[in-house]
PDB file of N, CA and C in Angstrom:
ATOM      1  N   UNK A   1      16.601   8.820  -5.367  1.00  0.00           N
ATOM      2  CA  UNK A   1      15.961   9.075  -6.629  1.00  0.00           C
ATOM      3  C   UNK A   1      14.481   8.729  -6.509  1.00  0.00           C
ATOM      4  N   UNK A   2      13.485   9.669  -6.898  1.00  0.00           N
ATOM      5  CA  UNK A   2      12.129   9.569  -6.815  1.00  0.00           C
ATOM      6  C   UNK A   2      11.440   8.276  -7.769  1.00  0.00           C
ATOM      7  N   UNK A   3      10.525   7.785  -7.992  1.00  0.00           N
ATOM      8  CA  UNK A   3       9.884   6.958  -9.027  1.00  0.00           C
ATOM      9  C   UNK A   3       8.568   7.459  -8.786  1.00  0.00           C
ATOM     10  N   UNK A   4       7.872   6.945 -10.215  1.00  0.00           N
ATOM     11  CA  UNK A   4       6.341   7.100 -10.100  1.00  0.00           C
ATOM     12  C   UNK A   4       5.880   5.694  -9.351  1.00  0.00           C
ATOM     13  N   UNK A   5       5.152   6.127  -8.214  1.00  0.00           N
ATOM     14  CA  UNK A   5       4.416   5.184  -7.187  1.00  0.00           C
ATOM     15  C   UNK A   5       3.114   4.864  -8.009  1.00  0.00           C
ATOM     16  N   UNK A   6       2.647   5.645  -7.956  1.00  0.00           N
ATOM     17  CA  UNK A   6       1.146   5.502  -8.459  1.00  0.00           C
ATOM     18  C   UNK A   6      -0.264   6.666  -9.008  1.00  0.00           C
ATOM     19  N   UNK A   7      -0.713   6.641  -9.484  1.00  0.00           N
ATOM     20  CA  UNK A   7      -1.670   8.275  -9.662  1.00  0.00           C
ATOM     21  C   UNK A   7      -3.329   7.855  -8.851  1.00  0.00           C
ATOM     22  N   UNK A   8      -3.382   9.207  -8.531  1.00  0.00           N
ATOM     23  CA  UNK A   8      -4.715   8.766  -7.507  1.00  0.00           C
ATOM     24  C   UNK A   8      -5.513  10.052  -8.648  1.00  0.00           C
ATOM     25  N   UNK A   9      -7.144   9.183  -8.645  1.00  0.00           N
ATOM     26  CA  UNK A   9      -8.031  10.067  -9.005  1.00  0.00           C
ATOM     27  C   UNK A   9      -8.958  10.452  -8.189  1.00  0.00           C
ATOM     28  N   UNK A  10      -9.457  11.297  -8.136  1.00  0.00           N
ATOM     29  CA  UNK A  10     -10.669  12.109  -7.310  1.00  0.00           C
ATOM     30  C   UNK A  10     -12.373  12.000  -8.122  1.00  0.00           C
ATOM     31  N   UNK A  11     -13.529  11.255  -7.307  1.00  0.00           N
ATOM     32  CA  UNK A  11     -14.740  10.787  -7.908  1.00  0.00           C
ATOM     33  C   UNK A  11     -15.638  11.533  -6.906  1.00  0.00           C
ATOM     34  N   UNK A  12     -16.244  11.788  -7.588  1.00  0.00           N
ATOM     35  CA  UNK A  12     -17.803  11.600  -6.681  1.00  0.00           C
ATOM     36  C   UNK A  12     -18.654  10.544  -6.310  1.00  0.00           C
ATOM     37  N   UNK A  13     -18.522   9.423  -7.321  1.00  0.00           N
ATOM     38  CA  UNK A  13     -19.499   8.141  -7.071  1.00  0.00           C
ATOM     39  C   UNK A  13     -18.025   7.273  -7.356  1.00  0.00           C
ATOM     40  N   UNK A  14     -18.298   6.727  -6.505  1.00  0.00           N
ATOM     41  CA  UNK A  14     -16.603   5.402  -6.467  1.00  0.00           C
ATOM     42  C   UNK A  14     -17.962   4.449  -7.377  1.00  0.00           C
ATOM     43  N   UNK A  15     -18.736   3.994  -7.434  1.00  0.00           N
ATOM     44  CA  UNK A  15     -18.992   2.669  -8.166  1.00  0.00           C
ATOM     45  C   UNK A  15     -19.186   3.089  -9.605  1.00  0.00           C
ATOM     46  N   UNK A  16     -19.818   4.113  -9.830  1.00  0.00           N
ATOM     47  CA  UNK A  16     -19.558   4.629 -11.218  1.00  0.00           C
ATOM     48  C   UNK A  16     -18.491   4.542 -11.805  1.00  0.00           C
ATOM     49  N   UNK A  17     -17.273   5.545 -11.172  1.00  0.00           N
ATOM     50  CA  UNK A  17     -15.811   5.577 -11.667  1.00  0.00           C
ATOM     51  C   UNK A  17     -15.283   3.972 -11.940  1.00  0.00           C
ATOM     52  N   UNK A  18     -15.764   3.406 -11.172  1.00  0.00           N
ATOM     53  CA  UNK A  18     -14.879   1.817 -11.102  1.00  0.00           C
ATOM     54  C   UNK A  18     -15.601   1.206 -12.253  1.00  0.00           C
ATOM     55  N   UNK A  19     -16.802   1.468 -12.440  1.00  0.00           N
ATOM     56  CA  UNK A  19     -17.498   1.028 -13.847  1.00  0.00           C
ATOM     57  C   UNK A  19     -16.422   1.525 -14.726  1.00  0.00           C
ATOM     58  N   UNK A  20     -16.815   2.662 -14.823  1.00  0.00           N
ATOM     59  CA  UNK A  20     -15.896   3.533 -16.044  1.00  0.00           C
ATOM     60  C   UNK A  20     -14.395   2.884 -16.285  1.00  0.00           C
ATOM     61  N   UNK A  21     -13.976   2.792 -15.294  1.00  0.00           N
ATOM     62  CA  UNK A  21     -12.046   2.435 -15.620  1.00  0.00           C
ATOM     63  C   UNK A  21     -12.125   0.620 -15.989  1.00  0.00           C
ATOM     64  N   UNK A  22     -13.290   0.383 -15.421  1.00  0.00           N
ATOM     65  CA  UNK A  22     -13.408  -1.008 -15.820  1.00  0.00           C
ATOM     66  C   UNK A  22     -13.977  -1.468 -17.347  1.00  0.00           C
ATOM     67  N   UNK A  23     -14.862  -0.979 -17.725  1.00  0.00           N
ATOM     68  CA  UNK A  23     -15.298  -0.995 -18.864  1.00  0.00           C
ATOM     69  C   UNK A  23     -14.410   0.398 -20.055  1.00  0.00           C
ATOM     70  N   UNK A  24     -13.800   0.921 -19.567  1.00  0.00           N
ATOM     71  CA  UNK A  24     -13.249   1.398 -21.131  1.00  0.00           C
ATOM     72  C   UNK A  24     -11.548   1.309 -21.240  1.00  0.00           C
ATOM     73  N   UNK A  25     -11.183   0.863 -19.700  1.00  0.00           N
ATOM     74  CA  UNK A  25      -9.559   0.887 -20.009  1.00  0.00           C
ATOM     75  C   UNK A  25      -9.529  -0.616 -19.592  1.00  0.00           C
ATOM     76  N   UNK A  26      -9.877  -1.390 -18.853  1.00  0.00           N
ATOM     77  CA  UNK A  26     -10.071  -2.717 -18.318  1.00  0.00           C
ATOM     78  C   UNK A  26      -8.949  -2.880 -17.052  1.00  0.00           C
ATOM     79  N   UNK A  27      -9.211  -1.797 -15.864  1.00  0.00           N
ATOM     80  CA  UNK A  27      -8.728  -1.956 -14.951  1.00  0.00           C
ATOM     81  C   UNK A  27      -9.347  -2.703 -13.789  1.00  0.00           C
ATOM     82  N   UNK A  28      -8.777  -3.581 -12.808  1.00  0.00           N
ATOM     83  CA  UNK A  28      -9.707  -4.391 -12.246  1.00  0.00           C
ATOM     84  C   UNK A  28      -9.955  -3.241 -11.022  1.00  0.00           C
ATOM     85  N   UNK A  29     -10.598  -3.416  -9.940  1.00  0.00           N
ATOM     86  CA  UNK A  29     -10.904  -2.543  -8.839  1.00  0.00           C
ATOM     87  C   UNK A  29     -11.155  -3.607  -7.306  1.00  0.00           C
ATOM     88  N   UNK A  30      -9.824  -2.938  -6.727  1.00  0.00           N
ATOM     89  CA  UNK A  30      -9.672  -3.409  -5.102  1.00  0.00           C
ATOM     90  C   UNK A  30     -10.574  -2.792  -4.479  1.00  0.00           C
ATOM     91  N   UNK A  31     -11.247  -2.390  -3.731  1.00  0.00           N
ATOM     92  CA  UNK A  31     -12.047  -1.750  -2.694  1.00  0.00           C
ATOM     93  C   UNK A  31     -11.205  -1.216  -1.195  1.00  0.00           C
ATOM     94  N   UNK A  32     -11.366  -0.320  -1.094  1.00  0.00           N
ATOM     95  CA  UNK A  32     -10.486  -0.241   0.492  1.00  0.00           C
ATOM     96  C   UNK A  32     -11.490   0.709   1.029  1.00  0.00           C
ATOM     97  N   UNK A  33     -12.815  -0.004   1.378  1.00  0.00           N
ATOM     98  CA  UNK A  33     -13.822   0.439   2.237  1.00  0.00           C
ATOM     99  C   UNK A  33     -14.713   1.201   1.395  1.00  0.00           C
ATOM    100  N   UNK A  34     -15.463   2.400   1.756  1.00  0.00           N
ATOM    101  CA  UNK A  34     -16.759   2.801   1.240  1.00  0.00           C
ATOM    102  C   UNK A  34     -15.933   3.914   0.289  1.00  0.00           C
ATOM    103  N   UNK A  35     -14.592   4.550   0.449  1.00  0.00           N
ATOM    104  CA  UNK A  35     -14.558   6.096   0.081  1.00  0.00           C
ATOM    105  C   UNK A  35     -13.421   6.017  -0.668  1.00  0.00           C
ATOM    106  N   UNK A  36     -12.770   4.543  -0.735  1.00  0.00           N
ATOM    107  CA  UNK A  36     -11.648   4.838  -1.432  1.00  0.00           C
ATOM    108  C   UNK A  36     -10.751   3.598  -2.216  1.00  0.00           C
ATOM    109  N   UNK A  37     -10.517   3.099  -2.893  1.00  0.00           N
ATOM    110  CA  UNK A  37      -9.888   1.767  -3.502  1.00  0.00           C
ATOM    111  C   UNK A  37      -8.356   2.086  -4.698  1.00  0.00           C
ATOM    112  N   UNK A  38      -8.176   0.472  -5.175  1.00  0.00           N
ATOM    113  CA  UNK A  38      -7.434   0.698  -6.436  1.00  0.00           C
ATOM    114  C   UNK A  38      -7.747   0.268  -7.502  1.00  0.00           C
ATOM    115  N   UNK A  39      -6.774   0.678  -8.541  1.00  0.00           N
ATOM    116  CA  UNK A  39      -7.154   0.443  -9.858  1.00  0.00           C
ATOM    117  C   UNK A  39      -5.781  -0.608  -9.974  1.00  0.00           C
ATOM    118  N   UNK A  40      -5.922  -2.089 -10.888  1.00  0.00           N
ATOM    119  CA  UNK A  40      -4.942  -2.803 -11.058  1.00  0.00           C
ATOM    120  C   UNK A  40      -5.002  -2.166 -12.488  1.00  0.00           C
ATOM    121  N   UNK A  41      -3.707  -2.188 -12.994  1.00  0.00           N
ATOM    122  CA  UNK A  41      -3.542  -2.506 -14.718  1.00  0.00           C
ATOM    123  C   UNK A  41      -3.817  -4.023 -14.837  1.00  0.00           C
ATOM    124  N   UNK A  42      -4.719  -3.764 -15.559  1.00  0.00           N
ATOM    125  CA  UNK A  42      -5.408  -5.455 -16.807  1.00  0.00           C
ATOM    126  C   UNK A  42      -3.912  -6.142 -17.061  1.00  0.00           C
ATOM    127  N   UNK A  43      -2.697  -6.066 -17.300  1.00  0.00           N
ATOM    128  CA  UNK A  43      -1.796  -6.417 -17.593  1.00  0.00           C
ATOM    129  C   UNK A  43      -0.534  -6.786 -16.976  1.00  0.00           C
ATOM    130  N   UNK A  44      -0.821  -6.392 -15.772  1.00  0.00           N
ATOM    131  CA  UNK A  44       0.289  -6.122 -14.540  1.00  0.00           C
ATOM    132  C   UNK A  44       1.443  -5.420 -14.976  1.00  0.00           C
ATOM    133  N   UNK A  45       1.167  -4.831 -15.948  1.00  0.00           N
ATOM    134  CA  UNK A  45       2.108  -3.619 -16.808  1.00  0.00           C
ATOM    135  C   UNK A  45       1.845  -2.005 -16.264  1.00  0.00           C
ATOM    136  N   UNK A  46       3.316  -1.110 -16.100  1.00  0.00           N
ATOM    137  CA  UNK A  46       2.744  -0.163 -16.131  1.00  0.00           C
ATOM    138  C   UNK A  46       2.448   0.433 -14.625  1.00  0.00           C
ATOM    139  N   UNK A  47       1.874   1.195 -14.250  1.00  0.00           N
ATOM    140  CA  UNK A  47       1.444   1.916 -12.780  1.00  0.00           C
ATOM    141  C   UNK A  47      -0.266   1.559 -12.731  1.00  0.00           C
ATOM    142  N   UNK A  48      -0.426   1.553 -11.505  1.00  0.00           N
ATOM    143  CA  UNK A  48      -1.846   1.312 -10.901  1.00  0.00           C
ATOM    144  C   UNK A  48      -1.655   2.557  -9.989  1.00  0.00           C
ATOM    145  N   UNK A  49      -3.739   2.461  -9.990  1.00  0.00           N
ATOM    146  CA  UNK A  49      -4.002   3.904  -8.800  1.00  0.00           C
ATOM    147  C   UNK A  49      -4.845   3.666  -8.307  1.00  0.00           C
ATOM    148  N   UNK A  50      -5.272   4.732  -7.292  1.00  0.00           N
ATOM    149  CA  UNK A  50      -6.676   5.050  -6.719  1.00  0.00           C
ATOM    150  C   UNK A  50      -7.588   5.803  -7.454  1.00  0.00           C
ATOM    151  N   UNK A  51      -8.663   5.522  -6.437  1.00  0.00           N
ATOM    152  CA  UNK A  51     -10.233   6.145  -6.991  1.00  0.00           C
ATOM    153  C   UNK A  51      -9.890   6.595  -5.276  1.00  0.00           C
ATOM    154  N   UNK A  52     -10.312   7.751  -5.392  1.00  0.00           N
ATOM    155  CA  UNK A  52     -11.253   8.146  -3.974  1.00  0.00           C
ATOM    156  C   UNK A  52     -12.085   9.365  -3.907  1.00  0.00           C
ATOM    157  N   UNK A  53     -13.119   9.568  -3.019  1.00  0.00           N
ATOM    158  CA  UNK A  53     -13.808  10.396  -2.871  1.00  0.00           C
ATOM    159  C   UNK A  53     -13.259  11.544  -2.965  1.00  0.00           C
ATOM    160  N   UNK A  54     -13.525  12.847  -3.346  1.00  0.00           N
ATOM    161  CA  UNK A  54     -13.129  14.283  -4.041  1.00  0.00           C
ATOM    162  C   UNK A  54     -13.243  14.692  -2.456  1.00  0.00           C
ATOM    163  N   UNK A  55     -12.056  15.336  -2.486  1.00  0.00           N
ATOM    164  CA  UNK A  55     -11.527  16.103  -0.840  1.00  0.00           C
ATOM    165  C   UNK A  55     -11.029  17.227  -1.862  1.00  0.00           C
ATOM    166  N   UNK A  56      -9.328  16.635  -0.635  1.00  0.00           N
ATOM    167  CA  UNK A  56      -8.429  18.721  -0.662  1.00  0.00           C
ATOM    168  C   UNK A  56      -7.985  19.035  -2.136  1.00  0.00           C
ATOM    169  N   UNK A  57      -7.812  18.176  -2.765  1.00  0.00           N
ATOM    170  CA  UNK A  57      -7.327  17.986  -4.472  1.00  0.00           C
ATOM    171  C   UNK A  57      -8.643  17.952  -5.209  1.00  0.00           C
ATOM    172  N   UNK A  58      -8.927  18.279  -6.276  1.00  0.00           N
ATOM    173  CA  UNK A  58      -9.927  18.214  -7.151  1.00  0.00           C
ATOM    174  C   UNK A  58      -9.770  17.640  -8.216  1.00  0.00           C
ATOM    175  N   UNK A  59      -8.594  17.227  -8.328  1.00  0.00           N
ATOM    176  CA  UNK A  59      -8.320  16.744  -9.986  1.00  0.00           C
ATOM    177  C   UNK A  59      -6.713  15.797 -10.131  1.00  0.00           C
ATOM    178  N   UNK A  60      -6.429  14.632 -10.806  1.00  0.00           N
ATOM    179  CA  UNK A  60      -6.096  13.511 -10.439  1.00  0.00           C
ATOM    180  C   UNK A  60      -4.503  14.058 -10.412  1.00  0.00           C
ATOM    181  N   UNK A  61      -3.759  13.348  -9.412  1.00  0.00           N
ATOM    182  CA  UNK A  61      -1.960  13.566  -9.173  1.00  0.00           C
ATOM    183  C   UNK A  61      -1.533  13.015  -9.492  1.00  0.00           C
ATOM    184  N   UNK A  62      -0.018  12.621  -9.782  1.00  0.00           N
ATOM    185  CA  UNK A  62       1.050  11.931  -9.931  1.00  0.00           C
ATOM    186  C   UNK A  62       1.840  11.806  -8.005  1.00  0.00           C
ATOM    187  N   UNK A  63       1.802  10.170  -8.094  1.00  0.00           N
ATOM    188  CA  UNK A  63       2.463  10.477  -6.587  1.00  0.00           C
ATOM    189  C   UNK A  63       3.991   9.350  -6.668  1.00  0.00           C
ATOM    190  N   UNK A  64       4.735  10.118  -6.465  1.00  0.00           N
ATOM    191  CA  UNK A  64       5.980   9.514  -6.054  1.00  0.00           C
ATOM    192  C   UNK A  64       6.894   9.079  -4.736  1.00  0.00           C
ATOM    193  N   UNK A  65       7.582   8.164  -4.768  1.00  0.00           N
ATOM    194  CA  UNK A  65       8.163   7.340  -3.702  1.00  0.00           C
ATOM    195  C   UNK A  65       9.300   8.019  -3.754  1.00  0.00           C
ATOM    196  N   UNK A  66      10.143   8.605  -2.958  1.00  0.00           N
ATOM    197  CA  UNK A  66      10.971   9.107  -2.190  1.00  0.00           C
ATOM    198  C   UNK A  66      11.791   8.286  -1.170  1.00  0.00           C
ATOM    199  N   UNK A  67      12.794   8.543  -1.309  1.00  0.00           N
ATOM    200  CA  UNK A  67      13.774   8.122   0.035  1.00  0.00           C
ATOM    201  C   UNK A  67      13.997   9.216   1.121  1.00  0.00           C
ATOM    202  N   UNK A  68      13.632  10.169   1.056  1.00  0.00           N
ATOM    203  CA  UNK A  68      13.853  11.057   1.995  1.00  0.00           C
ATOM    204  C   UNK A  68      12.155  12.385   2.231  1.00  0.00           C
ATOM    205  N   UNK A  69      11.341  11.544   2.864  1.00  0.00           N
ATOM    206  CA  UNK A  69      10.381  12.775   2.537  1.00  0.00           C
ATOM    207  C   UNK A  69      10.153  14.287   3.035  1.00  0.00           C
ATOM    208  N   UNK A  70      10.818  14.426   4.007  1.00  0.00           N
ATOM    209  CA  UNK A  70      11.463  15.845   4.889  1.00  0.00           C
ATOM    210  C   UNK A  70      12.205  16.141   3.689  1.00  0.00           C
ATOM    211  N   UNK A  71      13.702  15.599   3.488  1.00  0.00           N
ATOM    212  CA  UNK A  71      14.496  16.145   1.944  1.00  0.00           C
ATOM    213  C   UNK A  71      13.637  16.876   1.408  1.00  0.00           C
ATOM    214  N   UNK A  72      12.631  15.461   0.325  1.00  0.00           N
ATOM    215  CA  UNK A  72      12.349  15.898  -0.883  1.00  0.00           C
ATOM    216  C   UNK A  72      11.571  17.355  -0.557  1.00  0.00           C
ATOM    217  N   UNK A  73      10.618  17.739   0.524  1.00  0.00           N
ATOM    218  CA  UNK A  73      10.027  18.675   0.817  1.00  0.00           C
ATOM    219  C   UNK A  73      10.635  19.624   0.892  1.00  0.00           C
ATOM    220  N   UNK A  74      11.653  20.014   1.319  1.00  0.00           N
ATOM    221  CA  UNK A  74      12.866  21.037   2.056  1.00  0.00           C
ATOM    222  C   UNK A  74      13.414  21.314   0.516  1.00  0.00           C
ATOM    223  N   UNK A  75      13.727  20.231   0.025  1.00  0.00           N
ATOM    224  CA  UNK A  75      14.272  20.788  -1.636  1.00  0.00           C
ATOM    225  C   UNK A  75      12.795  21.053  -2.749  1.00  0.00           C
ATOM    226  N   UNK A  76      11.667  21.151  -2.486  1.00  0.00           N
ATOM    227  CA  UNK A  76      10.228  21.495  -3.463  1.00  0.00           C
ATOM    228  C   UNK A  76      10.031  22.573  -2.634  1.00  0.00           C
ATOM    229  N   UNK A  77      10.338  23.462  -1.612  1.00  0.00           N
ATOM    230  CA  UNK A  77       9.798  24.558  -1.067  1.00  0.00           C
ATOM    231  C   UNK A  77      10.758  25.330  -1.535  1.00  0.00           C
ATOM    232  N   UNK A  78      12.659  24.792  -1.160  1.00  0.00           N
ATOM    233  CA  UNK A  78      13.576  25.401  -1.794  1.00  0.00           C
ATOM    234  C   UNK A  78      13.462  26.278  -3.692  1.00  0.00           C
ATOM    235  N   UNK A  79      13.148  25.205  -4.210  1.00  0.00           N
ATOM    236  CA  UNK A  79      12.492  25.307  -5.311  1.00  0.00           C
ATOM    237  C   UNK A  79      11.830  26.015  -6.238  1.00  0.00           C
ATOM    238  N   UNK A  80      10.727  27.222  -5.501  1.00  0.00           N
ATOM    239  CA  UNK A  80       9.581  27.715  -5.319  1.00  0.00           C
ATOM    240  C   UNK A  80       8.344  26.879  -5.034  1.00  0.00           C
ATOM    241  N   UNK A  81       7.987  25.557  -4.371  1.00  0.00           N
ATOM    242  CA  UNK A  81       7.207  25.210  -4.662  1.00  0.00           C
ATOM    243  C   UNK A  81       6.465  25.037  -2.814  1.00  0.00           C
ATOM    244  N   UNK A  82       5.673  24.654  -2.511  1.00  0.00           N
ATOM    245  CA  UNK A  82       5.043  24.653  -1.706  1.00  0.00           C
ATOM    246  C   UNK A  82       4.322  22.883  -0.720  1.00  0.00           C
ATOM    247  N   UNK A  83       4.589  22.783   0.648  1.00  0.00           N
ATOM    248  CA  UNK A  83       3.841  21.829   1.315  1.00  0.00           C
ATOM    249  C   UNK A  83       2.428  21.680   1.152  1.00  0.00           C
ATOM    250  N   UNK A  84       1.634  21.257   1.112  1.00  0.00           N
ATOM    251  CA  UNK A  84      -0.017  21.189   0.837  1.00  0.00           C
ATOM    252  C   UNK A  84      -0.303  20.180   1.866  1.00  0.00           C
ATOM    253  N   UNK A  85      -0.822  20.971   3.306  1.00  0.00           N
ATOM    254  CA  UNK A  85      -1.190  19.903   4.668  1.00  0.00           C
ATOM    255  C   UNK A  85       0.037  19.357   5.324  1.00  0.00           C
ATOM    256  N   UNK A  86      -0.208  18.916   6.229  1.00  0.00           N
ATOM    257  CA  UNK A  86       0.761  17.973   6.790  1.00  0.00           C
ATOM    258  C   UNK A  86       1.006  16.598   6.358  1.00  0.00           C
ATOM    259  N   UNK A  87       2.436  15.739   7.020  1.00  0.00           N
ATOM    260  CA  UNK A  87       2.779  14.582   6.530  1.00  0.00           C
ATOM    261  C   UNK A  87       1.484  13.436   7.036  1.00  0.00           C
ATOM    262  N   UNK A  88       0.740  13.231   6.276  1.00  0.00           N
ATOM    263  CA  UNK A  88      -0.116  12.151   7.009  1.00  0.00           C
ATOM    264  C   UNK A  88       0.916  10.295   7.275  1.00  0.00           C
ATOM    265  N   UNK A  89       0.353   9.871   8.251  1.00  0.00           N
ATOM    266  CA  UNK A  89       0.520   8.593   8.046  1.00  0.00           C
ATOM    267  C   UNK A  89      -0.426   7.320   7.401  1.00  0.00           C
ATOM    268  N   UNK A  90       0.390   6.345   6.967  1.00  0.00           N
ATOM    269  CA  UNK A  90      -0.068   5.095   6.108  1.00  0.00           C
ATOM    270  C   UNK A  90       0.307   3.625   6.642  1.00  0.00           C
ATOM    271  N   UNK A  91      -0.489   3.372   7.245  1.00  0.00           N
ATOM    272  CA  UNK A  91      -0.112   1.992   7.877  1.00  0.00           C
ATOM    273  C   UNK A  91       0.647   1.790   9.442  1.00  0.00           C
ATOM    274  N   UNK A  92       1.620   0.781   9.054  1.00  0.00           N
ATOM    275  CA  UNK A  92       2.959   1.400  10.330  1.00  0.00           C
ATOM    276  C   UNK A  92       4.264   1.807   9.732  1.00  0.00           C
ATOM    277  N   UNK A  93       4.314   1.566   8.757  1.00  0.00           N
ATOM    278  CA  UNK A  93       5.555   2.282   8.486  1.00  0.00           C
ATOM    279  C   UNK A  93       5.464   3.396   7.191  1.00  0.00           C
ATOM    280  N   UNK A  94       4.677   3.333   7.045  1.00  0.00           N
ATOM    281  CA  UNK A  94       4.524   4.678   5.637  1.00  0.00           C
ATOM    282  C   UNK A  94       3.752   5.846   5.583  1.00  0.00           C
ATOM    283  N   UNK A  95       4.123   7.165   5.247  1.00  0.00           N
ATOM    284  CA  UNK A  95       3.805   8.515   5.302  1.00  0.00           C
ATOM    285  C   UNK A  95       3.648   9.016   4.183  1.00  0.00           C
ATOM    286  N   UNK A  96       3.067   9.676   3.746  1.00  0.00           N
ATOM    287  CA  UNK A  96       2.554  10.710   2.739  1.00  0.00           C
ATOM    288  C   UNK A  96       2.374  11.876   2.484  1.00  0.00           C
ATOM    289  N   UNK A  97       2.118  12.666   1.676  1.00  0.00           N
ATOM    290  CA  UNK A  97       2.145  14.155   1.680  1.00  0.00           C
ATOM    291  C   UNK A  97       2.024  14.898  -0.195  1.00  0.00           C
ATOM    292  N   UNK A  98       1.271  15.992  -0.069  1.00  0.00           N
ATOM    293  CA  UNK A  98       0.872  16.585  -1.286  1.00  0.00           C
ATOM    294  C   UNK A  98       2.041  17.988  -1.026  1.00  0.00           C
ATOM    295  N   UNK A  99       2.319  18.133  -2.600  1.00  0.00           N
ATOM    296  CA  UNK A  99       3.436  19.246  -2.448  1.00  0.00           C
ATOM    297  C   UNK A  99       2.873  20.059  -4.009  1.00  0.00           C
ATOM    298  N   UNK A 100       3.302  21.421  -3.995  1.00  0.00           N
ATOM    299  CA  UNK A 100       2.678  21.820  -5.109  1.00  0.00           C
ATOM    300  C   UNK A 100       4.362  22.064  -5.331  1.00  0.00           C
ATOM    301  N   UNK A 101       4.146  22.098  -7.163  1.00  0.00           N
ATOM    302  CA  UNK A 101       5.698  22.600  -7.680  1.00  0.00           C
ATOM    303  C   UNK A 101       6.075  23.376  -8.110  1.00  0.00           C
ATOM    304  N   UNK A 102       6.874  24.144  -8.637  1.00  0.00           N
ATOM    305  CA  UNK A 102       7.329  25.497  -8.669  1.00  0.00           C
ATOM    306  C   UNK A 102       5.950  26.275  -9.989  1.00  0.00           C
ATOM    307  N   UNK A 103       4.886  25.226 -10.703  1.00  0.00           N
ATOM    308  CA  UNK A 103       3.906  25.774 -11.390  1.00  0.00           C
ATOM    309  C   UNK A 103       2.567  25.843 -10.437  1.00  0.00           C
ATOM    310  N   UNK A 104       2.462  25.498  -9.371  1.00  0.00           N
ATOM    311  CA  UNK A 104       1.270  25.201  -9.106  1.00  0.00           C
ATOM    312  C   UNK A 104       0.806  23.910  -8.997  1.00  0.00           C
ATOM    313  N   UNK A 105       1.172  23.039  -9.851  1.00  0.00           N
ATOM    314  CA  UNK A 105       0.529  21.685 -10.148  1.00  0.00           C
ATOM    315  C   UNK A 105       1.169  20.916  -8.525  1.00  0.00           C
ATOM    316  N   UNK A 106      -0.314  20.044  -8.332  1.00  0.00           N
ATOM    317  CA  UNK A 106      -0.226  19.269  -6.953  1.00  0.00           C
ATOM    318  C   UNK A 106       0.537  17.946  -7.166  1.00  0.00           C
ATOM    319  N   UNK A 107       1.244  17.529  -6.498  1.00  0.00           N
ATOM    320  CA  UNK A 107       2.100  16.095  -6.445  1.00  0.00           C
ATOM    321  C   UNK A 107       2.121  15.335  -5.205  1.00  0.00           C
ATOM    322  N   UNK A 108       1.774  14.292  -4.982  1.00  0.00           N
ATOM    323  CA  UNK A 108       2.323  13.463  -4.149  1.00  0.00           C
ATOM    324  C   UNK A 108       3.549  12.719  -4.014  1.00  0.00           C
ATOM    325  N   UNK A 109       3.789  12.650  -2.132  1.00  0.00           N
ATOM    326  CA  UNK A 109       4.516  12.217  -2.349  1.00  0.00           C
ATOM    327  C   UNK A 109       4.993  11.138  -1.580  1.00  0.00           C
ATOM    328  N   UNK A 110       5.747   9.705  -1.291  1.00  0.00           N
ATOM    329  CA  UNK A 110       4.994   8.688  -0.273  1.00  0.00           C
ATOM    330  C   UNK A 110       6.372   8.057   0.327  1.00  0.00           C
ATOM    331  N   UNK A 111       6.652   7.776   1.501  1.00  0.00           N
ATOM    332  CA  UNK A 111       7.728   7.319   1.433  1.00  0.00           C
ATOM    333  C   UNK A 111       7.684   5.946   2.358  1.00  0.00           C
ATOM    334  N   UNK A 112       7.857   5.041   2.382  1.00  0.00           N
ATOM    335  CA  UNK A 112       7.775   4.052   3.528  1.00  0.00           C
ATOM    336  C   UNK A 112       9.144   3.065   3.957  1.00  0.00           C
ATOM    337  N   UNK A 113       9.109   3.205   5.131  1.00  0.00           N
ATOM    338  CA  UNK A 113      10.394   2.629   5.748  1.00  0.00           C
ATOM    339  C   UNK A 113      10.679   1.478   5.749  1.00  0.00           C
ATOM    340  N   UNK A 114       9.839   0.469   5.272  1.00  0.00           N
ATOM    341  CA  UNK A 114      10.098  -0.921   5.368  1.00  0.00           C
ATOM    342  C   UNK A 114      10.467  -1.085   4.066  1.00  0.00           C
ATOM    343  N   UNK A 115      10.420  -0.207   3.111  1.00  0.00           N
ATOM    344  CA  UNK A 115      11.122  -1.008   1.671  1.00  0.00           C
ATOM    345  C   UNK A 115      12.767  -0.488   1.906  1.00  0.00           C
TER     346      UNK A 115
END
């Protein structure tokens, strides 16, 4: 069964955006180098995300955790829906991947072996 992992947004200026989510929603901001970080919820309530620099997506996703990320892919193409790039990797044990769904709309999706 899938869950919501987390939503990533797409910026042009990461210190601006981190202003912005900081001053009008009161999210705190991790840094993970020059191009890309997170957003905590003020509350430890709720889902946290990224900020990162504007690439292959233009506009912010929903990304979900998966137990099977070959599956879930094989059943979103089944679907009508489509792979977007290859499975990247995350760390040492975690992989990722953008899938579009039977509308178009882009999704992530993340799966990692150590949980």
């Amino acid at each position: 069964m899938a869950k919501v992992e987390h939503f990533e947004i797409p910026v042009d200026n990461i210190e601006r955006a981190q202003g912005f989510y900081r001053d009008v929603l009161g999210f705190t901001y991790e840094p993970w180098g020059n191009d890309m970080g997170m957003l905590h919820q003020p509350d430890g309530e709720g889902i946290s995300g990224d900020l990162h620099i504007r690439e292959t997506l233009a506009h912010p996703t929903v990304v979900f955790t998966v137990d099977d990320l070959e599956g879930t892919i094989a059943r979103a193409v089944a679907a009508g829906g489509e792979q977007v790039g290859e499975i990247q990797p995350m760390g040492d044990t975690a992989r990722w991947v953008y899938i579009r769904d039977s509308e178009g709309n882009a999704i992530g999706l993340f799966h990692d072996t150590a949980e």
